[in-house]
C-alpha atoms as a PDB file:
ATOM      1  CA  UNK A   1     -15.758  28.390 -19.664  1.00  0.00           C
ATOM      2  CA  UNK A   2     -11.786  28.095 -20.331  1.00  0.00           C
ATOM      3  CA  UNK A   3     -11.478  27.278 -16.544  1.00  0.00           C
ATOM      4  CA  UNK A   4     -13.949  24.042 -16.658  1.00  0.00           C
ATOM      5  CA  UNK A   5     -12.363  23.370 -19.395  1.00  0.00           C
ATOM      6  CA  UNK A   6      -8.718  23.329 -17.787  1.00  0.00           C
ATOM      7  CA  UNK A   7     -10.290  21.323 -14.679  1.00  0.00           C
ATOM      8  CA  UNK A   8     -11.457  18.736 -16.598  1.00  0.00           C
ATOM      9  CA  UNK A   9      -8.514  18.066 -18.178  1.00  0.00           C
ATOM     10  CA  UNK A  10      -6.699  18.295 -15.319  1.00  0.00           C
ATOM     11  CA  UNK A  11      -9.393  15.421 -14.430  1.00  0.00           C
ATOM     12  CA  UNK A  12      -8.499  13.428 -17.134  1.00  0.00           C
ATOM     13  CA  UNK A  13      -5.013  13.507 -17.049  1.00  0.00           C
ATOM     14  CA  UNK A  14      -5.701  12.367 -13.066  1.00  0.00           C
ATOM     15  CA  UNK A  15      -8.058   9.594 -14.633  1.00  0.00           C
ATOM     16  CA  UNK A  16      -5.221   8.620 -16.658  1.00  0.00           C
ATOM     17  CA  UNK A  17      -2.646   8.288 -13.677  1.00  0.00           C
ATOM     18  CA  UNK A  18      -5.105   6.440 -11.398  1.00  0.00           C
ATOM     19  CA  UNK A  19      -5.357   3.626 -14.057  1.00  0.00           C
ATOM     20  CA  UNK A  20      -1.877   3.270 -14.210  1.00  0.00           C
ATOM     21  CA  UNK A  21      -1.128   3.133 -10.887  1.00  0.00           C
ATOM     22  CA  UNK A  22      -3.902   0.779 -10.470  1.00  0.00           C
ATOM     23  CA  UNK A  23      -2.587  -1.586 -13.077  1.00  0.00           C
ATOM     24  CA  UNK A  24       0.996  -1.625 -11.569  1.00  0.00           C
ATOM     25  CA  UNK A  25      -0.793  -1.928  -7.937  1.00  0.00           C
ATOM     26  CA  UNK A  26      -2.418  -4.841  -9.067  1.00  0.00           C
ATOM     27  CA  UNK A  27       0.757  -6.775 -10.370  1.00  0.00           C
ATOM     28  CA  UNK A  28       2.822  -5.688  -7.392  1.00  0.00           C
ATOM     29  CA  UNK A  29       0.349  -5.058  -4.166  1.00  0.00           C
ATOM     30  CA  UNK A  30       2.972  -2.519  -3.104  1.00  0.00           C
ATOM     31  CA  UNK A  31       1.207  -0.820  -0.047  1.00  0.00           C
ATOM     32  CA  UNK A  32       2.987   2.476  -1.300  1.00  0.00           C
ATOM     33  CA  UNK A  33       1.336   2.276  -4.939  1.00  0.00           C
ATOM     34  CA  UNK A  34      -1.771   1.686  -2.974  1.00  0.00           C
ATOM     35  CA  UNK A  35      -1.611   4.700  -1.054  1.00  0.00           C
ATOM     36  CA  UNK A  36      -1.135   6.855  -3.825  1.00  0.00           C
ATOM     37  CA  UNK A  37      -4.209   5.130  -5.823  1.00  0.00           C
ATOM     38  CA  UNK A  38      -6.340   6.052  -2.499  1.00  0.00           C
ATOM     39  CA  UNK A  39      -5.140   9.528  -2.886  1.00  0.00           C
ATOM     40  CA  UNK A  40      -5.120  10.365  -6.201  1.00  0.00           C
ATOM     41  CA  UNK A  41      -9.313   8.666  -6.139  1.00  0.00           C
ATOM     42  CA  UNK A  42      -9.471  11.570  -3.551  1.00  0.00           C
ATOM     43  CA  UNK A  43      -8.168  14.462  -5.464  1.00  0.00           C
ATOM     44  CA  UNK A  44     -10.338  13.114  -8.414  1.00  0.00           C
ATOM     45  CA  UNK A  45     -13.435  13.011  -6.645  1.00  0.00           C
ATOM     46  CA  UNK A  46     -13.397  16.617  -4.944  1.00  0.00           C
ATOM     47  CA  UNK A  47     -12.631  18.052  -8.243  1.00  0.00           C
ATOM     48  CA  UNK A  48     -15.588  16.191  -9.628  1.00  0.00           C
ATOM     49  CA  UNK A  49     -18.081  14.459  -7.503  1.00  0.00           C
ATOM     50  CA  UNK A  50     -19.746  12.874  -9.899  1.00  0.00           C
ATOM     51  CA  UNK A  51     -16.407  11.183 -11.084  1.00  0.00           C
ATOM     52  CA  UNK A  52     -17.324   7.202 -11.639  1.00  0.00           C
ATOM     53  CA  UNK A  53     -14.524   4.669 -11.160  1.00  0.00           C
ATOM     54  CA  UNK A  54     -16.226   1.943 -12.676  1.00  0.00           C
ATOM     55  CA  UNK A  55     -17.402   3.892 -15.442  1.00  0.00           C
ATOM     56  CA  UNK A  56     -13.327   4.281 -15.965  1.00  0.00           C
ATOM     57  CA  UNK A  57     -12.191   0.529 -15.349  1.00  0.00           C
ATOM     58  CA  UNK A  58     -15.253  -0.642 -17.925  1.00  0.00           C
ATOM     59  CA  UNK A  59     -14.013   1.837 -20.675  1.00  0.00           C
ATOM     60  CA  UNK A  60     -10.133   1.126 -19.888  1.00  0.00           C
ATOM     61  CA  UNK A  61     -10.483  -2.624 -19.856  1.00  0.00           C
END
């Protein structure tokens, strides 16, 4: 249990990230920031397939 408990907040804390990057992504369109949004969504999504972006952006904003 204390291991799906340390990947999911390692998750979160990767949720976290992702938002911020997307939010200075959007005010900047730096392909660089984009890059790392693309990879970080990767990370996030092999650690937890079921991981739901939109689910994110609709409780973030």
């Amino acid at each position: 249990m204390k291991m799906r408990e340390n990947v999911h907040s390692l998750v979160r804390a990767k949720e976290r990230r992702l938002l911020r990057l997307y939010s200075l992504w959007h005010t900047t369109y730096a392909e660089g920031i984009r890059q790392k949004c693309l990879s970080l969504l990767g990370e996030i999504v092999s650690m937890d397939p079921a991981f739901s972006l939109r689910g994110e952006f609709q409780a973030a904003f």
